[in-house]
C-alpha atoms as a PDB file:
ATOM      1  CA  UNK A   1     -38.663  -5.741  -3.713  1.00  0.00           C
ATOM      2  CA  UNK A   2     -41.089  -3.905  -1.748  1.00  0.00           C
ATOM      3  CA  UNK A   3     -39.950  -5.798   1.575  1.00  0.00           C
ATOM      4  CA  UNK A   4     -36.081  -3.571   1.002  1.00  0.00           C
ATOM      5  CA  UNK A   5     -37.562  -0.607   0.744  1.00  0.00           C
ATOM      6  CA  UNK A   6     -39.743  -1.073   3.366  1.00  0.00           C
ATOM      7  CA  UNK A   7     -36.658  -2.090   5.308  1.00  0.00           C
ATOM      8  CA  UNK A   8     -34.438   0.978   4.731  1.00  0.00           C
ATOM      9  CA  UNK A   9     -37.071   3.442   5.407  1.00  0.00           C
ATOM     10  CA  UNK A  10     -38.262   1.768   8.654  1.00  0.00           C
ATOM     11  CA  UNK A  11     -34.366   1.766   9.909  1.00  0.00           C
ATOM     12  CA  UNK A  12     -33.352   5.375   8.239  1.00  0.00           C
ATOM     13  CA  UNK A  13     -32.894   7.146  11.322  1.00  0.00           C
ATOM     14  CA  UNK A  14     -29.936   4.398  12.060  1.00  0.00           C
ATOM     15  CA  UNK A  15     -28.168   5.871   9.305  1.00  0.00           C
ATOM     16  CA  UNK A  16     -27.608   9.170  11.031  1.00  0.00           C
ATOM     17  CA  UNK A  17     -26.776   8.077  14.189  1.00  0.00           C
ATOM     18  CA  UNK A  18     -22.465   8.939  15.218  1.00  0.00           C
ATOM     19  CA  UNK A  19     -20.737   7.203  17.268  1.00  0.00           C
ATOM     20  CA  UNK A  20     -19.282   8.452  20.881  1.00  0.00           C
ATOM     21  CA  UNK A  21     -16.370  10.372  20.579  1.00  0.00           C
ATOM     22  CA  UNK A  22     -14.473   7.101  22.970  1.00  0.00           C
ATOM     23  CA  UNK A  23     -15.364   5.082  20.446  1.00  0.00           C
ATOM     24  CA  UNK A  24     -13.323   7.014  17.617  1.00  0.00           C
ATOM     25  CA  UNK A  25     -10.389   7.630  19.783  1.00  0.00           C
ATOM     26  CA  UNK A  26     -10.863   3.453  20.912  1.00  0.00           C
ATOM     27  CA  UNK A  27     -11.064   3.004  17.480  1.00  0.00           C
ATOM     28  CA  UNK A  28      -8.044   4.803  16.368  1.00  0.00           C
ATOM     29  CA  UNK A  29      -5.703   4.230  19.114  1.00  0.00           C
ATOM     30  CA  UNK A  30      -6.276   0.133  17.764  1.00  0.00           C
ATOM     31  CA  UNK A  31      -5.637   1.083  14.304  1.00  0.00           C
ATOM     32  CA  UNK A  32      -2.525   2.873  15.171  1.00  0.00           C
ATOM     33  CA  UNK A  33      -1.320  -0.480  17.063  1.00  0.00           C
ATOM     34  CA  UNK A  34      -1.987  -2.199  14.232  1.00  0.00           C
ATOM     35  CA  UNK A  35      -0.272  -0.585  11.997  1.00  0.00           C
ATOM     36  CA  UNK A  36       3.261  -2.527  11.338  1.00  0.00           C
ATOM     37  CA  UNK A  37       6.572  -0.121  10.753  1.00  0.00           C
ATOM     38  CA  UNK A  38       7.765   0.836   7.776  1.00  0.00           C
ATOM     39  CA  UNK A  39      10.792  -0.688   6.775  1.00  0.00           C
ATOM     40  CA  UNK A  40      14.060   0.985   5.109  1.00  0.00           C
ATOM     41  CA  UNK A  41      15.393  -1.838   4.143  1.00  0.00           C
ATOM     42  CA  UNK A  42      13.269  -2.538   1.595  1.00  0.00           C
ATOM     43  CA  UNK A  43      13.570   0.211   0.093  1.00  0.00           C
ATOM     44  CA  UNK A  44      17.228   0.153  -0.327  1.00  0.00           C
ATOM     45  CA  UNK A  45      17.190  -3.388  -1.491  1.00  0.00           C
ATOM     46  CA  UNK A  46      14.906  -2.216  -4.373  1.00  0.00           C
ATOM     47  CA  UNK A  47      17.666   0.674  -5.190  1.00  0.00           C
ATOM     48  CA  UNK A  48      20.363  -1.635  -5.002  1.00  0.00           C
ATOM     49  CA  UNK A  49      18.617  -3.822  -7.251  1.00  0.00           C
ATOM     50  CA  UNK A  50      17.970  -1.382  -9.687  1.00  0.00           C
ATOM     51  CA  UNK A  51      21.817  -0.317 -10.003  1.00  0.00           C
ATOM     52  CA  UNK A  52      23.215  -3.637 -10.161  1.00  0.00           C
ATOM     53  CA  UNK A  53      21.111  -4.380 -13.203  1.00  0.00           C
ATOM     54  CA  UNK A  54      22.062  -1.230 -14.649  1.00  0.00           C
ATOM     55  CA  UNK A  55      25.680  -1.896 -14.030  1.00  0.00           C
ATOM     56  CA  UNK A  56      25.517  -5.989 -15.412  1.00  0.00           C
ATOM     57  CA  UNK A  57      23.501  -4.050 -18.410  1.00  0.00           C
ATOM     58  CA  UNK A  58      26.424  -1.832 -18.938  1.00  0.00           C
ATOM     59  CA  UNK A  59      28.988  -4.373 -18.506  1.00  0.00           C
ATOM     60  CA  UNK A  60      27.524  -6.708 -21.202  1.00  0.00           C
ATOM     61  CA  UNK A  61      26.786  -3.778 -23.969  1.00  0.00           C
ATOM     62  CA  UNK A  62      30.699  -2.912 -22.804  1.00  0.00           C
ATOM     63  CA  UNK A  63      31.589  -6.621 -23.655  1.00  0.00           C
ATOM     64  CA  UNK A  64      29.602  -6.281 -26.780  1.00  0.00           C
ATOM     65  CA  UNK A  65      31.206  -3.503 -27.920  1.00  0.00           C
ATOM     66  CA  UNK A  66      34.606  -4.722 -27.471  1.00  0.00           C
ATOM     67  CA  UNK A  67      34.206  -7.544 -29.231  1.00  0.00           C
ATOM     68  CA  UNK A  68      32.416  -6.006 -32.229  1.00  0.00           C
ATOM     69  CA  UNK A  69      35.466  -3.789 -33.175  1.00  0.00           C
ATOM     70  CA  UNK A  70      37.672  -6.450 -33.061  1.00  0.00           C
END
């Protein structure tokens, strides 16, 4: 156990070191390219979704309802 802490207090000074500032703007510029569009579509499916359930749920307590008062 003594070996790790040996270990982190040899290398400590590597834990303060920052990178260049090319590096962050590298670093970000190849997250940004990454990063895949968001998609509408999606999102409208979901609502679309939602109200046709609530509409076949409606329908069905409508059937329901008709054919309990007769």
């Amino acid at each position: 156990m003594s070996d790790l802490f040996d270990f982190f207090r040899e290398n400590e000074s590597k834990l303060h070191e920052r990178p260049s500032e090319q590096v962050w703007k590298n670093l970000e510029n190849r997250l940004r390219q990454n990063r895949r569009p968001r998609r509408r579509g999606i999102l409208f499916l979901q609502l679309g979704a939602v109200a046709l359930i609530i509409l076949l749920l409606l329908l069905v307590a409508a059937v329901v309802w008709y054919y309990a008062r007769r």
